[in-house]
C-alpha atoms as a PDB file:
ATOM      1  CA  UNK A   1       0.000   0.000   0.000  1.00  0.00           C
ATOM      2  CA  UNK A   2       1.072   3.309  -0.715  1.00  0.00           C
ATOM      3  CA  UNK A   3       2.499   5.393   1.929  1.00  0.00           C
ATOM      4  CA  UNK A   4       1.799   8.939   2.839  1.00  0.00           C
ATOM      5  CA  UNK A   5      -1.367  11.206   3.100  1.00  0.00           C
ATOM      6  CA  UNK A   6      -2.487  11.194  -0.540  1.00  0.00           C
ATOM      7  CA  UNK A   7      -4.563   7.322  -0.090  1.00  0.00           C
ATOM      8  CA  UNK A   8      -5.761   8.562   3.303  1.00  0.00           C
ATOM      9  CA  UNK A   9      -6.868  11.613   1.810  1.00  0.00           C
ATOM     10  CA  UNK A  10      -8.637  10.566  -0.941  1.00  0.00           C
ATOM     11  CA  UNK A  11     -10.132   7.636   1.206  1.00  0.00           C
ATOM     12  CA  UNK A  12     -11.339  10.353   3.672  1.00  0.00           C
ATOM     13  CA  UNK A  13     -13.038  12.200   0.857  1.00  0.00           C
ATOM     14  CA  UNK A  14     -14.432   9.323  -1.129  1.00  0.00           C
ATOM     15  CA  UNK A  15     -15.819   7.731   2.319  1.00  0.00           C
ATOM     16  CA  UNK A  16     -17.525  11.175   3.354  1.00  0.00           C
ATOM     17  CA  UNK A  17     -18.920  11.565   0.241  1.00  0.00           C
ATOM     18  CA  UNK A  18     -20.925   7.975   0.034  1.00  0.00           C
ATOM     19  CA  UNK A  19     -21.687   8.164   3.248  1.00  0.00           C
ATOM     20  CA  UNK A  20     -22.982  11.395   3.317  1.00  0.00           C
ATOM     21  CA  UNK A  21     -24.766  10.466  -0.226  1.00  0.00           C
ATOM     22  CA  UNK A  22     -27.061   8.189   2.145  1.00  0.00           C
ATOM     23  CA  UNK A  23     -28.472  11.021   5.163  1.00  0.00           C
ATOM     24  CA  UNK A  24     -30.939  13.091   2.856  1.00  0.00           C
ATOM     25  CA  UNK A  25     -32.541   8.744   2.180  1.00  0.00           C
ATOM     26  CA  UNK A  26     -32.103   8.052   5.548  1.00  0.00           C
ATOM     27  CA  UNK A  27     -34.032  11.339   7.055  1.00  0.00           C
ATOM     28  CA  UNK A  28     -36.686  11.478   4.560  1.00  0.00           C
ATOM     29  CA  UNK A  29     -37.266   7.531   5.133  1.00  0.00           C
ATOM     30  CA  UNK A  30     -37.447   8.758   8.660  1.00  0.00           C
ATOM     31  CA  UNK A  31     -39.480  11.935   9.181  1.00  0.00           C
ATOM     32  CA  UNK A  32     -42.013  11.389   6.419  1.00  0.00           C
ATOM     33  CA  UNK A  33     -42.535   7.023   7.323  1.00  0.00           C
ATOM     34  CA  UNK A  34     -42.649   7.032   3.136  1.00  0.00           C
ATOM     35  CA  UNK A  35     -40.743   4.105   1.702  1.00  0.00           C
ATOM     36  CA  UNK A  36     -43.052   3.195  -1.007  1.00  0.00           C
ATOM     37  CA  UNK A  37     -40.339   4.139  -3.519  1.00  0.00           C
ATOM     38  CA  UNK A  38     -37.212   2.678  -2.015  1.00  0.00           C
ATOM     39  CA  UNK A  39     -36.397  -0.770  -3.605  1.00  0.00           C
ATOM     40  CA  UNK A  40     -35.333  -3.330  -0.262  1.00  0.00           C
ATOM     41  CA  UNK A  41     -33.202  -5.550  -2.750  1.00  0.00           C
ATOM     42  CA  UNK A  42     -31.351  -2.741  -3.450  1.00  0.00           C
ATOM     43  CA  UNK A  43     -30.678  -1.837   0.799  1.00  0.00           C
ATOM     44  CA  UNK A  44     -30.443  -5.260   1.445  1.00  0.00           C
ATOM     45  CA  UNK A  45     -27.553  -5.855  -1.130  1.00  0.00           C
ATOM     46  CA  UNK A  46     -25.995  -2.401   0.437  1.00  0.00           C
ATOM     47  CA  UNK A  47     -26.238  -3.623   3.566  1.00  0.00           C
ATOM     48  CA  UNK A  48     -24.433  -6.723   2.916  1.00  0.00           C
ATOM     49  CA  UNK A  49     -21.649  -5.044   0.828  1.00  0.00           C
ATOM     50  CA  UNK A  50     -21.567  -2.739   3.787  1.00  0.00           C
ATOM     51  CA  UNK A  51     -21.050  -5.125   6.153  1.00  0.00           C
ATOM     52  CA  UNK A  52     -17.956  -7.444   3.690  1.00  0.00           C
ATOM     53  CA  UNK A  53     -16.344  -3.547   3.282  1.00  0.00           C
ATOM     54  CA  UNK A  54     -16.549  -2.893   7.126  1.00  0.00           C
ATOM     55  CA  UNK A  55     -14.936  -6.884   7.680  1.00  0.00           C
ATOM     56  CA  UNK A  56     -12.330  -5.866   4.833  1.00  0.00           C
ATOM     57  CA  UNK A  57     -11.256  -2.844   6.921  1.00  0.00           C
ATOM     58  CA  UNK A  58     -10.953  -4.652   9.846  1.00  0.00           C
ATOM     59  CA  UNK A  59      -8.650  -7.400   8.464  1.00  0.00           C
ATOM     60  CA  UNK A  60      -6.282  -4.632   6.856  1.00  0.00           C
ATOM     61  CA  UNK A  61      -6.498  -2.628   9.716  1.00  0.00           C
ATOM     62  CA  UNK A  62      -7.507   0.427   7.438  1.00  0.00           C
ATOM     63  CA  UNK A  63      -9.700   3.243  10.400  1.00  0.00           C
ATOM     64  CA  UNK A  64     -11.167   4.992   6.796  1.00  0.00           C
ATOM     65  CA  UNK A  65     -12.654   1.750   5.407  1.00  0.00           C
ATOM     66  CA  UNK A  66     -14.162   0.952   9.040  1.00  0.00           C
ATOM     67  CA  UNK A  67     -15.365   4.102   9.815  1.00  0.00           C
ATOM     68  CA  UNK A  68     -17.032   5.309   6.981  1.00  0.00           C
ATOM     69  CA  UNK A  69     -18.607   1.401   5.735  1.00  0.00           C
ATOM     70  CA  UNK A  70     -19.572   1.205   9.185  1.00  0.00           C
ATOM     71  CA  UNK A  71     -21.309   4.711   8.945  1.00  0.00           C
ATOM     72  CA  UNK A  72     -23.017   3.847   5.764  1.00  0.00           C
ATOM     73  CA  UNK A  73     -23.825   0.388   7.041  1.00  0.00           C
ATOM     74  CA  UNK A  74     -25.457   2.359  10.024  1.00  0.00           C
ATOM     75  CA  UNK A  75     -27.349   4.673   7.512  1.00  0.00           C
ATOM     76  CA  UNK A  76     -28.285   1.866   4.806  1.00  0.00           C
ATOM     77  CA  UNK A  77     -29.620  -0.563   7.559  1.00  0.00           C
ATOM     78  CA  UNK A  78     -31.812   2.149   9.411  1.00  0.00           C
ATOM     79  CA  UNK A  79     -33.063   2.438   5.658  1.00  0.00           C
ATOM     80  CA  UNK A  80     -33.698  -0.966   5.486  1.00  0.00           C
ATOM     81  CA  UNK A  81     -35.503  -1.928   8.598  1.00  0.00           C
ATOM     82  CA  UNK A  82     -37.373   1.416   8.065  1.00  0.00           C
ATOM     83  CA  UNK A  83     -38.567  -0.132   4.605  1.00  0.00           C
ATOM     84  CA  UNK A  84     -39.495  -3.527   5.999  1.00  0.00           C
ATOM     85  CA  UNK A  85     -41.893  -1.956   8.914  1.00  0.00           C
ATOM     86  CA  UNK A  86     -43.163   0.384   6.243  1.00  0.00           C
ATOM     87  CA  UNK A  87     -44.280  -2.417   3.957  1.00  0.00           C
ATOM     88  CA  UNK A  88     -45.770  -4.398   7.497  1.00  0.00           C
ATOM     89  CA  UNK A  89     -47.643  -1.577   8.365  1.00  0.00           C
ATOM     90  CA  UNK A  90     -49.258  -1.148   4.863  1.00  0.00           C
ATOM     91  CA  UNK A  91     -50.113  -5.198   4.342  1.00  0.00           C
ATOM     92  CA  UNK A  92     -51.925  -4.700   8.062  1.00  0.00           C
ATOM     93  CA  UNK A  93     -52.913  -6.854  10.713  1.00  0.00           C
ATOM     94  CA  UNK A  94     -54.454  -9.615   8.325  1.00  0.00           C
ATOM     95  CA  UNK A  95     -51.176  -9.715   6.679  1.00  0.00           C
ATOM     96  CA  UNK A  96     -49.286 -10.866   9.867  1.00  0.00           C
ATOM     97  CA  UNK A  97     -51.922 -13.857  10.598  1.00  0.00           C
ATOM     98  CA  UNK A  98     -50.822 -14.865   6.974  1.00  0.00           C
ATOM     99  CA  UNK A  99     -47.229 -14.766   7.724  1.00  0.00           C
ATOM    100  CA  UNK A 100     -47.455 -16.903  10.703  1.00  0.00           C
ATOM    101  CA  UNK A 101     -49.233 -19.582   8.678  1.00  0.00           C
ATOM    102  CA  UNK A 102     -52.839 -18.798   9.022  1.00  0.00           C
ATOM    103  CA  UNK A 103     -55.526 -17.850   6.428  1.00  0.00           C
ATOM    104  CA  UNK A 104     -57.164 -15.014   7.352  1.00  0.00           C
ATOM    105  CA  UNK A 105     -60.546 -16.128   6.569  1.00  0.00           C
ATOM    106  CA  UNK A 106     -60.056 -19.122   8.981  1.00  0.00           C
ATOM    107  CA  UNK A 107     -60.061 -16.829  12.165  1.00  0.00           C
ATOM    108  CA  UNK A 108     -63.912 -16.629  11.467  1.00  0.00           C
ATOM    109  CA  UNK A 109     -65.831 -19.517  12.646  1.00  0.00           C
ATOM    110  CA  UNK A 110     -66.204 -22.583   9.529  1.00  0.00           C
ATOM    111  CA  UNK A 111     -70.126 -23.792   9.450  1.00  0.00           C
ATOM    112  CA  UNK A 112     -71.110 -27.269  10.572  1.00  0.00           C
END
């Protein structure tokens, strides 16, 4: 690896920058509860990369690739899980019976 400040530098810049490229998501997802438009393959594959990038840092011992994967990990994943309770909320409660294995028309009463 290269020595001096010019890698750390540019590693500093590039990390601030992709990080900060996820806050105005992150807020809006936040504040407003709309995640209608955000795509949770798309998070979910960020938040994996996030987390390999963050695991990559670690091994090399590299502070900028921790700190700012870890950051947008942080920022990606709050995206995420607000996208998954969005999408809960709007299938409702008859939704949940379904995902636990029951029909919702079997919680009324079957003729004899």
């Amino acid at each position: 690896m290269t020595e001096g400040w010019l890698p750390t530098a540019l590693g500093t810049l590039a990390g601030v920058l992709s990080t900060a490229s996820f806050v105005p998501q992150a807020l809006k997802a936040w504040r407003e509860g709309d995640t209608h438009a955000i795509s949770k393959r798309t998070y979910t594959v960020n938040v994996a990369a996030f987390v390999l990038w963050t695991l990559y840092g670690v091994l090399l011992g590299s502070p900028v690739l921790i700190t700012f994967n870890g950051l947008s990990l942080l920022l990606a994943g709050t995206i995420l899980v607000l996208k998954i309770r969005g999408e809960r909320r709007e299938r409702g409660p008859a939704a949940a019976g379904e995902r636990r294995g029951q029909r919702a028309e079997l919680s009324e009463p079957r003729p004899s």
